[in-house]
Protein backbone atom coordinates (compact mmCIF):
# COMPACT_ATOMS: atom_id res chain seq x y z
CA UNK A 1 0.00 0.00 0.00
CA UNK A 2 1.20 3.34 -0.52
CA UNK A 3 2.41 5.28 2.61
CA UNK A 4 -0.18 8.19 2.07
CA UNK A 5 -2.42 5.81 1.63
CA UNK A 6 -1.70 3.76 4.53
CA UNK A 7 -1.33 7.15 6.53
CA UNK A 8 -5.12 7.96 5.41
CA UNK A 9 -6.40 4.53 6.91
CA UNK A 10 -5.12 5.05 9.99
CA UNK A 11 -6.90 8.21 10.24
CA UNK A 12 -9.83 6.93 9.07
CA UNK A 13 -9.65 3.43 10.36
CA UNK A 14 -13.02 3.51 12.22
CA UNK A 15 -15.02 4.20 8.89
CA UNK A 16 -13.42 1.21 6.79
CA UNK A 17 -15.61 -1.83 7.57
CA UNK A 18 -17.82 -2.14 4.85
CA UNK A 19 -20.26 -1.30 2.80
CA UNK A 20 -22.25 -0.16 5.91
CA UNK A 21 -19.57 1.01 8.29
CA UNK A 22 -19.52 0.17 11.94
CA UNK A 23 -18.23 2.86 14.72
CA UNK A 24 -16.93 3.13 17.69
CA UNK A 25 -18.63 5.25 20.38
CA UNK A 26 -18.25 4.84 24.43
CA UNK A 27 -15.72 1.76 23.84
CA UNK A 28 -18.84 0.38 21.86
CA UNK A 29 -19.82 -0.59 18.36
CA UNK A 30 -22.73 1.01 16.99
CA UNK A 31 -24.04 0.58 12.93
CA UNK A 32 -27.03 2.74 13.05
CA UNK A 33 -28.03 6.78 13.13
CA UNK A 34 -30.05 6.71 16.18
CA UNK A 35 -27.89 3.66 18.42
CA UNK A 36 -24.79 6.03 18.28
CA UNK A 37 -25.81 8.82 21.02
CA UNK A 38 -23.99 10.02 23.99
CA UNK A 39 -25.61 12.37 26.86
CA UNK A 40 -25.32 16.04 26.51
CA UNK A 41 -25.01 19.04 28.31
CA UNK A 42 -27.92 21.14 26.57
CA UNK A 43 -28.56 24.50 26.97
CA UNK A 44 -32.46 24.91 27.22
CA UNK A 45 -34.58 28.29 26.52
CA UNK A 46 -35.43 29.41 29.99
CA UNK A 47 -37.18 32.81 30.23
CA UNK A 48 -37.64 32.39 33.95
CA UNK A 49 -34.87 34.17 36.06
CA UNK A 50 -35.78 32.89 39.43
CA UNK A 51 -32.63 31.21 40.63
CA UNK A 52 -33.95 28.44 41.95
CA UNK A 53 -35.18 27.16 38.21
CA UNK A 54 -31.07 27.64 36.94
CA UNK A 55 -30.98 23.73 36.61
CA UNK A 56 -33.38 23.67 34.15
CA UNK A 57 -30.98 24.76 32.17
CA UNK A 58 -28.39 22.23 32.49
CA UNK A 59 -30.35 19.27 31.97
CA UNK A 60 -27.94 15.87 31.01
CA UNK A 61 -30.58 14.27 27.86
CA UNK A 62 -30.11 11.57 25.54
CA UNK A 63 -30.04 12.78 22.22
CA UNK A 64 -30.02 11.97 18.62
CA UNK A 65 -26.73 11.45 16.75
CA UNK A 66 -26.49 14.18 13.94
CA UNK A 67 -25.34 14.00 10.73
CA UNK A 68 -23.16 10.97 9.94
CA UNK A 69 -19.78 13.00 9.71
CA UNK A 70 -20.34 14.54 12.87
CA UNK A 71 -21.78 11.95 15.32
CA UNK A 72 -19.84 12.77 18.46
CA UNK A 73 -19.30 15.95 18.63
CA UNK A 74 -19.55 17.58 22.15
CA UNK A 75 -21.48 20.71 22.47
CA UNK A 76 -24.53 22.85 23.66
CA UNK A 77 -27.64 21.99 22.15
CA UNK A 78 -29.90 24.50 21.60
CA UNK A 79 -33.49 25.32 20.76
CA UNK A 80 -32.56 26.44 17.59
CA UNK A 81 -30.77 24.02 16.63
CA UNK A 82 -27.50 26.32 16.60
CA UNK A 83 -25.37 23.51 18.54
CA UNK A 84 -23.88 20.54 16.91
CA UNK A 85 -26.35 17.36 18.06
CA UNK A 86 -29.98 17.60 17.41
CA UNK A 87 -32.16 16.96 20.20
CA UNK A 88 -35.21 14.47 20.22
CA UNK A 89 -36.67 16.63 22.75
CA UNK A 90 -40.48 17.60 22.50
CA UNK A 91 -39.34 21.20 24.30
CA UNK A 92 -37.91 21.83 21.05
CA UNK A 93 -40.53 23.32 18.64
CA UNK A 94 -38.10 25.28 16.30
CA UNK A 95 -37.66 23.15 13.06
CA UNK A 96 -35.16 23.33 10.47
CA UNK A 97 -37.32 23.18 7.16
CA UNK A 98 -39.73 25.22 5.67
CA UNK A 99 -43.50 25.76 4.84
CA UNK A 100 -44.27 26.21 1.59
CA UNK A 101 -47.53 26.78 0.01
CA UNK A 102 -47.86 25.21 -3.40
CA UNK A 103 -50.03 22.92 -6.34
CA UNK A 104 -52.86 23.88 -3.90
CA UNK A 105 -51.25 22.74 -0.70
CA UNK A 106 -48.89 23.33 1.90
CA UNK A 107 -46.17 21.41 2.44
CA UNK A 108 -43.62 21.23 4.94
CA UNK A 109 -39.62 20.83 3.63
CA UNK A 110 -36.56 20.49 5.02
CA UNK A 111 -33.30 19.15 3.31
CA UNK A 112 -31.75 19.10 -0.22
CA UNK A 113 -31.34 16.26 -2.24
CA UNK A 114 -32.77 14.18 -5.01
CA UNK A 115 -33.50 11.64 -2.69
CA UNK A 116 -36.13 12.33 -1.05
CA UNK A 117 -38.44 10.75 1.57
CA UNK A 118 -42.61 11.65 1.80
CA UNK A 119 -44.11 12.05 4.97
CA UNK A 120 -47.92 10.75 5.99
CA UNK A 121 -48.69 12.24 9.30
CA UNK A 122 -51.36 10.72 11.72
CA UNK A 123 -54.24 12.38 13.09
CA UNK A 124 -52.59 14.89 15.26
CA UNK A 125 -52.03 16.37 11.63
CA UNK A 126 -49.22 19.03 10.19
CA UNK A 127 -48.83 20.72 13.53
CA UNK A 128 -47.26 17.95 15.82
CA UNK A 129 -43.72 19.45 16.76
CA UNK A 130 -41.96 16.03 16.96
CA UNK A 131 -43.32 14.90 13.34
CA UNK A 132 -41.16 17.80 12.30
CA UNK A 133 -38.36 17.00 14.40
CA UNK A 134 -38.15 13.39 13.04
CA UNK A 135 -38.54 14.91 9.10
CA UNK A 136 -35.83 17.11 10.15
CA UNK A 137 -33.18 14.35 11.83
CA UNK A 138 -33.95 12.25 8.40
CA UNK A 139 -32.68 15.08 6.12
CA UNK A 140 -29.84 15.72 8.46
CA UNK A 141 -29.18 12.29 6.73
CA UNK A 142 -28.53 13.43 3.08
CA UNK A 143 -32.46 13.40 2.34
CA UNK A 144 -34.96 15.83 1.48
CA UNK A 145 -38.19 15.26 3.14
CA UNK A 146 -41.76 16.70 2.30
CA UNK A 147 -44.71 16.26 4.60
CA UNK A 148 -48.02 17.69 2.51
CA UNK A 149 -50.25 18.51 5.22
CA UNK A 150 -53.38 16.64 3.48
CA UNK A 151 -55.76 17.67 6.56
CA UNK A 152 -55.81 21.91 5.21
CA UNK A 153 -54.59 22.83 8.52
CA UNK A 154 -57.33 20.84 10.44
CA UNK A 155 -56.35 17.79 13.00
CA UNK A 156 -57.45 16.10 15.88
CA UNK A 157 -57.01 17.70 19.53
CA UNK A 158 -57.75 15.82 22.19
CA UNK A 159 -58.06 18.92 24.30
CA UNK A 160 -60.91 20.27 22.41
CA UNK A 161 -62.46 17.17 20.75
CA UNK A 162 -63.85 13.67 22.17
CA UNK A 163 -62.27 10.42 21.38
CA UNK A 164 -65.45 9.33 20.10
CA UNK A 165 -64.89 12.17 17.60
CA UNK A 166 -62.35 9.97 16.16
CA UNK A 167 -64.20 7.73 13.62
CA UNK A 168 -65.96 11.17 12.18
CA UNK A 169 -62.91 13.17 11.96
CA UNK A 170 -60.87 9.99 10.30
CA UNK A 171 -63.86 9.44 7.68
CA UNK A 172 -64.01 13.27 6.59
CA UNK A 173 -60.21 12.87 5.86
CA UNK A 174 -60.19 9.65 4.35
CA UNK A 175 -61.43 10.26 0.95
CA UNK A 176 -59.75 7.92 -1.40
CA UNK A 177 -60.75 9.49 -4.45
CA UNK A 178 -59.63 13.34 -2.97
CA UNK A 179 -56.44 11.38 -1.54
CA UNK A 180 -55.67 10.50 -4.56
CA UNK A 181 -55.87 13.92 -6.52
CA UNK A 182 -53.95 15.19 -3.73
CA UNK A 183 -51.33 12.51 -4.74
CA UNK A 184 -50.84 12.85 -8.00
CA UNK A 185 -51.90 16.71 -9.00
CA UNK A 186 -50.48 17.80 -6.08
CA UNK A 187 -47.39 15.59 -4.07
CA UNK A 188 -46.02 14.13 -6.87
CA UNK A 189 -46.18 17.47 -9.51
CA UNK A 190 -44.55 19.48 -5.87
CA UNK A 191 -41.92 16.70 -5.25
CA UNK A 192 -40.64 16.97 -9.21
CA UNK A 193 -40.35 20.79 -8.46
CA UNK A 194 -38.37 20.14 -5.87
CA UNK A 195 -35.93 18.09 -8.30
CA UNK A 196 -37.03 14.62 -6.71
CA UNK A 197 -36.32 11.64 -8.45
CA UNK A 198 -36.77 9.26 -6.10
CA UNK A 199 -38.97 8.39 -3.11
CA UNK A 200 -39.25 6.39 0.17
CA UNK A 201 -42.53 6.96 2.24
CA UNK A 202 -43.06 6.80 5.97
CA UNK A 203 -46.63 6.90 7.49
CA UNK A 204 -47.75 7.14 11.42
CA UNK A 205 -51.29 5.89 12.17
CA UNK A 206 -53.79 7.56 9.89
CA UNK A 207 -50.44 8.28 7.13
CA UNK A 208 -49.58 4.15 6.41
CA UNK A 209 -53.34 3.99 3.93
CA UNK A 210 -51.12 6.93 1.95
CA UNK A 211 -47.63 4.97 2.52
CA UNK A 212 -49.29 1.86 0.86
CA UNK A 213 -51.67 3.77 -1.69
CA UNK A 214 -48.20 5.17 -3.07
CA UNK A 215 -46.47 2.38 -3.40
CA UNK A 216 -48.06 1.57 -6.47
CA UNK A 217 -46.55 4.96 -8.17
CA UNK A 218 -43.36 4.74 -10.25
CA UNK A 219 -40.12 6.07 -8.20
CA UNK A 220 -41.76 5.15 -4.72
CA UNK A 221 -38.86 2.83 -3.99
CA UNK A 222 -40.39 1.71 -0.62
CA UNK A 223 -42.41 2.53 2.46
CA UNK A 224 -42.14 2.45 6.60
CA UNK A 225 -45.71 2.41 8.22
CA UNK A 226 -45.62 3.21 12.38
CA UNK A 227 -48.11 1.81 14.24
CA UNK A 228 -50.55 1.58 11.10
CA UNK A 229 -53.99 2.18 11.04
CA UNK A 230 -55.09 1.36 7.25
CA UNK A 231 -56.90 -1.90 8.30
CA UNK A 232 -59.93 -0.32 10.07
CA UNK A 233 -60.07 2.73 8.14
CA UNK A 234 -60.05 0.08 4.73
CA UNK A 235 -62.77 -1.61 6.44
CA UNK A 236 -64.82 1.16 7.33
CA UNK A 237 -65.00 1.97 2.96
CA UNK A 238 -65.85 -1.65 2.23
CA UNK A 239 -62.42 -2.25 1.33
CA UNK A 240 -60.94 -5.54 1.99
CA UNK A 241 -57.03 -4.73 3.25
CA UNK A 242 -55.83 -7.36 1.88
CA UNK A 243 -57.17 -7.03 -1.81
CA UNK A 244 -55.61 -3.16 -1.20
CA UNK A 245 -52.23 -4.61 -0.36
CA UNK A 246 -52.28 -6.75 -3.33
CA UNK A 247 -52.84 -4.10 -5.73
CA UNK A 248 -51.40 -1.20 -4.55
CA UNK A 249 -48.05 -2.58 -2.67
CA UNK A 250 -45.66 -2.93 -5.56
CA UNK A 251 -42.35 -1.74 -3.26
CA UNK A 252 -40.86 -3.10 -0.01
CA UNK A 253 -42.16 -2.29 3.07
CA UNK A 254 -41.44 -2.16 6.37
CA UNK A 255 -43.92 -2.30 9.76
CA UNK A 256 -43.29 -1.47 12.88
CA UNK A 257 -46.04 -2.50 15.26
CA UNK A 258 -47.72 -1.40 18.35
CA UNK A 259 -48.99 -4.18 21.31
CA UNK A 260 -52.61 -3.08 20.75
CA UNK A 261 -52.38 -2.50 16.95
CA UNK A 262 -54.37 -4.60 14.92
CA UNK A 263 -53.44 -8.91 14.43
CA UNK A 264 -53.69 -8.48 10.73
CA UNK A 265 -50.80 -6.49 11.37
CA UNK A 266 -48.08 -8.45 12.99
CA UNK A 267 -45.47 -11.09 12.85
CA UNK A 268 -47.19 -13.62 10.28
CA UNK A 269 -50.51 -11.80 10.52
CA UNK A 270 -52.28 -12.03 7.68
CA UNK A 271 -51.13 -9.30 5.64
CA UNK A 272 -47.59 -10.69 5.48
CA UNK A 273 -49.02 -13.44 4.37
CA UNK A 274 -50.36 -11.81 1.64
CA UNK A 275 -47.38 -9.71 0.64
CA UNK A 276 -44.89 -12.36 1.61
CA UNK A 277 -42.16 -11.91 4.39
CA UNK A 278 -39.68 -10.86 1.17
CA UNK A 279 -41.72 -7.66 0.40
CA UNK A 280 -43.15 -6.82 3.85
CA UNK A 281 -41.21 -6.86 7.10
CA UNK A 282 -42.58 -6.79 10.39
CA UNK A 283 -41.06 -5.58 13.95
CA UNK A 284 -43.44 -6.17 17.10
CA UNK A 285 -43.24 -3.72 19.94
CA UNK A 286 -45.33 -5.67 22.08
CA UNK A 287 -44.70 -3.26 25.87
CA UNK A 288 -46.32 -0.16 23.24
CA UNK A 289 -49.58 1.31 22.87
CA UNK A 290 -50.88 2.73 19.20
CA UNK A 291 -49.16 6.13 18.41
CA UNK A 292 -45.66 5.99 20.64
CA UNK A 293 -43.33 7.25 17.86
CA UNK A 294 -44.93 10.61 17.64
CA UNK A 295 -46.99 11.06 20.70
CA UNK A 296 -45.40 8.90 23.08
CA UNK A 297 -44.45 10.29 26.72
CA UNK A 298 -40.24 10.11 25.95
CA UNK A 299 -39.52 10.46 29.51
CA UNK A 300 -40.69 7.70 29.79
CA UNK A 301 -37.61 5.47 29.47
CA UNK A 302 -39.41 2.10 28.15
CA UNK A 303 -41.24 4.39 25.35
CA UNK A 304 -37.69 6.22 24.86
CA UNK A 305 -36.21 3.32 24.10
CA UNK A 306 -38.63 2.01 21.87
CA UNK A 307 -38.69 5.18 20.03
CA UNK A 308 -35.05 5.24 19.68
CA UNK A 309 -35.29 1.32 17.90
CA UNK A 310 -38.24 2.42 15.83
CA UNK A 311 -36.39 5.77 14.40
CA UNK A 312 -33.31 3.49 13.67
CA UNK A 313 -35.25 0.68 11.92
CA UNK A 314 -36.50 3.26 9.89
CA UNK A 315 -33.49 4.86 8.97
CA UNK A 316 -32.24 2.10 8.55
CA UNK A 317 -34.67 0.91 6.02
CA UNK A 318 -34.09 4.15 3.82
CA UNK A 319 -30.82 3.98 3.56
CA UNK A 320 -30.50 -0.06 3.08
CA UNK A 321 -33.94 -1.32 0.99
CA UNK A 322 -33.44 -1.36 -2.87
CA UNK A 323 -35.44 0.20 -5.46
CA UNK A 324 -37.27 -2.02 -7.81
CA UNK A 325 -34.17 -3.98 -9.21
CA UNK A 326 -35.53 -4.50 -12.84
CA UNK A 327 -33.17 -6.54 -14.09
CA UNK A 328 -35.38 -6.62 -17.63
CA UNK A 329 -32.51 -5.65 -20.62
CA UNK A 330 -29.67 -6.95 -18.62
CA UNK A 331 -26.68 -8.61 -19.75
CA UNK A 332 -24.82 -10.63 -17.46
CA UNK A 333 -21.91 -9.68 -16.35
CA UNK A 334 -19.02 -12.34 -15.48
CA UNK A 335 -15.29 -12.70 -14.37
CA UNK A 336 -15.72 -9.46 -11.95
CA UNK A 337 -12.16 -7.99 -11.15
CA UNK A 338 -11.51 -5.29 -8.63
CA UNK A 339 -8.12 -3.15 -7.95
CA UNK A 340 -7.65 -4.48 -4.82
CA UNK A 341 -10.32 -6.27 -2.17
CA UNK A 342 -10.68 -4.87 1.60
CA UNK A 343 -10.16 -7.92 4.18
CA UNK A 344 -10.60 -5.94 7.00
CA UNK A 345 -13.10 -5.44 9.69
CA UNK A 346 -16.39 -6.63 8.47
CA UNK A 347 -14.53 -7.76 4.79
CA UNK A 348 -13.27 -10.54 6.76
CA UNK A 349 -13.60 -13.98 4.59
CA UNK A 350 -13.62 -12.62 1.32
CA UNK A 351 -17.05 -10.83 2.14
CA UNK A 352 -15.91 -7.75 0.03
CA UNK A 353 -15.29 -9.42 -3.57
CA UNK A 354 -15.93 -8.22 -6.88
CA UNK A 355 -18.57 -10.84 -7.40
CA UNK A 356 -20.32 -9.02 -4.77
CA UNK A 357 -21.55 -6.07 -7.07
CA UNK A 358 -22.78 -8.72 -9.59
CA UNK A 359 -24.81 -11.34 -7.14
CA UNK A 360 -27.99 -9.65 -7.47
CA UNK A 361 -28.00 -8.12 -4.32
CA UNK A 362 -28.61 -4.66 -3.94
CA UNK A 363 -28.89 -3.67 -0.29
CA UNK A 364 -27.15 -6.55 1.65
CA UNK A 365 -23.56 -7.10 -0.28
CA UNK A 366 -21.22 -4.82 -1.77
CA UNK A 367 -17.51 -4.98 -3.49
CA UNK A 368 -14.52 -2.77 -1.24
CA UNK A 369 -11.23 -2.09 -2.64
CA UNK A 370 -8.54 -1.08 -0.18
CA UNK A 371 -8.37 2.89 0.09
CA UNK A 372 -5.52 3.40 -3.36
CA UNK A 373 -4.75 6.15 -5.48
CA UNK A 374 -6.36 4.40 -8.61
CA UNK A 375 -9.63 2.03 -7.03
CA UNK A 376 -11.30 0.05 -9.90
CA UNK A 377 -13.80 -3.15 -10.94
CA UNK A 378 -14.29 -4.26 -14.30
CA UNK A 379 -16.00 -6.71 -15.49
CA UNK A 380 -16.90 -8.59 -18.62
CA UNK A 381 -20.33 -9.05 -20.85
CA UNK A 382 -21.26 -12.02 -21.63
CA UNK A 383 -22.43 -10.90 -24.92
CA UNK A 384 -21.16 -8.27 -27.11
CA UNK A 385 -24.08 -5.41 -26.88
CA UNK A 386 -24.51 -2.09 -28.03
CA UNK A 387 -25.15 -0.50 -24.38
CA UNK A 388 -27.62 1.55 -23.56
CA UNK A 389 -26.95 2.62 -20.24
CA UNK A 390 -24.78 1.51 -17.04
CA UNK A 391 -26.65 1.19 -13.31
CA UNK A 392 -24.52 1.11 -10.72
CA UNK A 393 -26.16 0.76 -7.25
CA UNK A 394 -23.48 3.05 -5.50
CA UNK A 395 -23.27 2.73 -1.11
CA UNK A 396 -25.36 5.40 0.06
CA UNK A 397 -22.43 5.84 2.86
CA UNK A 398 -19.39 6.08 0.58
CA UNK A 399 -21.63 8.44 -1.72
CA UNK A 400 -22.23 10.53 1.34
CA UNK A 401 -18.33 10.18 2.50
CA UNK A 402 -17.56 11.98 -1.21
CA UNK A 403 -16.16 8.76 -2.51
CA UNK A 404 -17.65 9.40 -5.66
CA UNK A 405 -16.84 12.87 -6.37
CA UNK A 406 -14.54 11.83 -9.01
CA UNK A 407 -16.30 8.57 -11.01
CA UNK A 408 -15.43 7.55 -13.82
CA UNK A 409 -16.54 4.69 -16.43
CA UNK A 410 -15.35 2.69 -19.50
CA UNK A 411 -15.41 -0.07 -22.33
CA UNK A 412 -13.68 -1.73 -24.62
CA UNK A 413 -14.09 -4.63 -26.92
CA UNK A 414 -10.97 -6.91 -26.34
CA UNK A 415 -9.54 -7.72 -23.88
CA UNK A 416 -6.15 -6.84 -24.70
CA UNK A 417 -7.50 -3.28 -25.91
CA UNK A 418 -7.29 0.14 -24.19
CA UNK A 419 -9.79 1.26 -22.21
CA UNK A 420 -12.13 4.14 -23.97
CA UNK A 421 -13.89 6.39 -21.66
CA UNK A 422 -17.78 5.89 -21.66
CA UNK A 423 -18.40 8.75 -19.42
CA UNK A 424 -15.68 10.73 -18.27
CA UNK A 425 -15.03 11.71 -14.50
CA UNK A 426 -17.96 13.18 -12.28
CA UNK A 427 -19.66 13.25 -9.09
CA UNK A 428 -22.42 10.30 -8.05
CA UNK A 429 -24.75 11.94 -5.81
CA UNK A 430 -27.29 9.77 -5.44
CA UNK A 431 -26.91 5.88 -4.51
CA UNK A 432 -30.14 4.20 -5.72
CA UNK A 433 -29.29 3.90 -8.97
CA UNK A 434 -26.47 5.84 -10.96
CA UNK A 435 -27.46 5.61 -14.30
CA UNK A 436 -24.96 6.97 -17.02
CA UNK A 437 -24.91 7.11 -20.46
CA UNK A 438 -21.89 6.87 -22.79
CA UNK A 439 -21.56 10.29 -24.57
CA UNK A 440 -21.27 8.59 -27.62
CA UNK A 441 -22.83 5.69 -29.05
CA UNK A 442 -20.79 2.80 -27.69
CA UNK A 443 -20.45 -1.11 -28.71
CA UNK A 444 -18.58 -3.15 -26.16
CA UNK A 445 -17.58 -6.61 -24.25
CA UNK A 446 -16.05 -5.36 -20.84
CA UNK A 447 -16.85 -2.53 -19.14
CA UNK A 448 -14.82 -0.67 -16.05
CA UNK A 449 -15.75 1.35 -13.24
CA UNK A 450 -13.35 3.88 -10.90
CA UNK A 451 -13.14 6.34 -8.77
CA UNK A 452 -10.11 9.14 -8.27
CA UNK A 453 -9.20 10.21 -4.55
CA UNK A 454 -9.62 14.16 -4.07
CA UNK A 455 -7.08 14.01 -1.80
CA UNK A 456 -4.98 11.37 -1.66
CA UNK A 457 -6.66 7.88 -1.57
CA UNK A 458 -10.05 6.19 -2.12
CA UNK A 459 -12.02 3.09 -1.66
CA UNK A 460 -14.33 2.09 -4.16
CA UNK A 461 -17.72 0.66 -2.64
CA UNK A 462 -20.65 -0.56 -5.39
CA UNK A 463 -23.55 -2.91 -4.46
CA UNK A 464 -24.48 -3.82 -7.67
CA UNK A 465 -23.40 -2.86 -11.62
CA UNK A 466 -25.97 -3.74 -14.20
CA UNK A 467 -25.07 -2.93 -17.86
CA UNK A 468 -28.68 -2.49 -19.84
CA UNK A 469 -28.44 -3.02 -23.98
CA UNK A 470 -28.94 -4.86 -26.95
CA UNK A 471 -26.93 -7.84 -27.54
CA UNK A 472 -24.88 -8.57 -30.58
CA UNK A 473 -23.66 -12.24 -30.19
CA UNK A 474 -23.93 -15.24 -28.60
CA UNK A 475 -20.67 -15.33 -27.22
């Protein structure tokens, strides 16, 4: 290895472990967003000057790691958000995003990126402080997320409304025909304003009908339902759930279950039955009643903690689950070859192979060179094709890490031939998929991915490479 380089994997040693790196925090290894936290000393708004309130201000809480590169950090946090964690604390009411008023409807937004994740509130509508909170901790993740507030500034309050107001309130909202104009002449038209070419949907109670109703659109690439409540309101409109699911649920999804929620619902229930444990995955949280996530007591340290594992399932289902991996126009792609393989950390046992990016597997394998001045894979088609377009299914982390910045891809016919640039070098900034076209039209048998350091040295991480075309011969 070259001494730079070796020099840059010392420094960096606790981010090369795979695909999806492992850390060390407290003398502890941690792999998701949320698990990573330590306790800090915050610095709450207190307007009262009597003395004998001055350790409110001081208070020791456990908070939310912030954004990937900076996930232990000491430091005040603050109300608005001016310190370096961000809290999950439902004192804090200042949000980080924006409302915008658009197609019709308003829309709450926070975060840039093309990726971008749409949020279904529950019945406590556009207004609840920790919905926003929890939109705003996902786009500290590289995301951009939109929460339309489908409700027109309406929602339920307990305060001022019975809970046998419940069933009359949900039904006046539930429209399916008005849900779905809001969808499509108004989420959808907003979200491609907003430069959105993806999407991942989350829904809390009343929000996982919309999670599932959108997974039948093209570029909703998944969805996380939170203590759903689609089965009784499905029921109430002479809808049979399970016919829904079947016809609407064309993504992955993921649930994540109250106690009291309903059986249909859970482990082997029978709407994983229906969608098959492949395409729906279900978590139990049996000690929780309906609603914790966003209207659960968090001092509470049992509904803390199950909070905390809900958030970080979720994450880590939008940062892990695959798009639709259509495979159709494919040619397959053989003898994989990589500059150099990590067999470190979790690479142990050859884990980290070329053959990784080429296995089908989009979310749970990847191929890791060592970090070098030059990191490549290649591979070979088994067919001579005119090429369309290369996919490469890029790790979200090493994308966010600037891995990427300088990509770079390639053909040739022979094997003893040069390589002729396809694309020449730019920045990935997305990880589910990079698609690129050649810049001219291009007829090829091997084909060769890389990346350039910015500084000095660079891994090269890819889940998957999928060359799309028109074959020319059989061999």
């Amino acid at each position: 290895m070259h001494v730079a380089c070796a020099l840059v994997l010392l420094t960096c040693v606790g981010k090369v472990v795979s695909w999806k790196p492992t850390v060390q925090c407290d003398g502890e290894k941690h792999a998701d967003w949320l698990d990573c936290r330590k306790s800090y000393s915050c610095t709450q708004p207190n307007n009262n000057n009597n003395n004998n309130n001055n350790n409110n201000n001081n208070d020791t809480t456990e908070h939310l790691c912030s954004e990937e590169g900076e996930r232990f950090h000491e430091g005040n946090c603050t109300h608005d958000f001016t310190g370096p964690p961000t809290c999950l604390d439902d004192r804090f009411t200042t949000q980080r995003g924006r409302v915008e008023h658009s197609h019709n409807m308003t829309f709450y937004r926070v975060g840039q990126s093309s990726e971008c994740v749409l949020w279904n509130y529950d019945i406590a509508g556009f207004h609840n402080p920790r919905t926003k909170l929890i939109c705003d901790l996902i786009a500290m993740q590289g995301y951009q997320v939109i929460m339309p507030d489908y409700f027109r500034g309406e929602y339920f309050d307990p305060r001022t409304m019975g809970y046998h107001e419940i069933a009359g309130f949900v039904g006046r909202q539930s429209d399916p025909v008005k849900l779905q104009e809001d969808i499509e002449e108004r989420v959808l038209p907003y979200g491609e304003q907003m430069n959105c070419t993806s999407y991942k949907v989350i829904g809390t109670c009343w929000g996982s009908y919309l999670t599932l109703r959108m997974s039948s659109y093209q570029g909703v690439e998944g969805g996380v339902s939170m203590h759903p409540s689609h089965p009784g309101m499905l029921r109430s409109q002479g809808v049979d759930p399970l016919q829904f699911l079947q016809t609407h649920v064309k993504s992955p999804q993921l649930y994540l279950v109250a106690g009291n929620d309903d059986s249909s619902l859970k482990i082997n229930g029978s709407e994983q039955t229906a969608l098959g444990s492949d395409k729906l995955k279900v978590v139990e949280f049996p000690e929780m009643f309906h609603g914790w996530t966003t209207r659960g007591n968090l001092s509470d340290p049992v509904i803390r903690r199950d909070t905390l594992k809900a958030l970080n399932l979720m994450m880590d289902f939008l940062q892990n689950t695959p798009p639709h991996f259509n495979t159709s126009g494919a040619i397959t792609l053989v003898g994989a070859t990589q500059s150099s393989t990590e067999d470190m950390f979790a690479c142990l046992n050859n884990s980290c192979a070329a053959g990784m990016a080429v296995d089908g597997d989009v979310s749970t394998t990847a191929s890791v060179t060592k970090y070098t001045q030059f990191s490549w894979w290649a591979a070979k088609m088994s067919k001579v094709a005119k090429i369309d377009k290369i996919v490469v299914y890029a790790d979200s982390w090493a994308v966010g890490q600037g891995f990427f910045n300088r990509f770079t891809v390639e053909t040739k016919m022979n094997e003893d031939d040069e390589w002729v640039v396809c694309k020449g070098e730019h920045s990935v900034d997305k990880h589910d998929p990079h698609e690129v076209k050649c810049s001219q039209e291009t007829t090829a048998r091997y084909v060769r991915v890389s990346v350039l350091p910015v500084c000095t040295c660079v891994p090269l991480y890819l889940q998957e490479v999928m060359v799309m075309g028109t074959p020319l011969s059989e061999t």
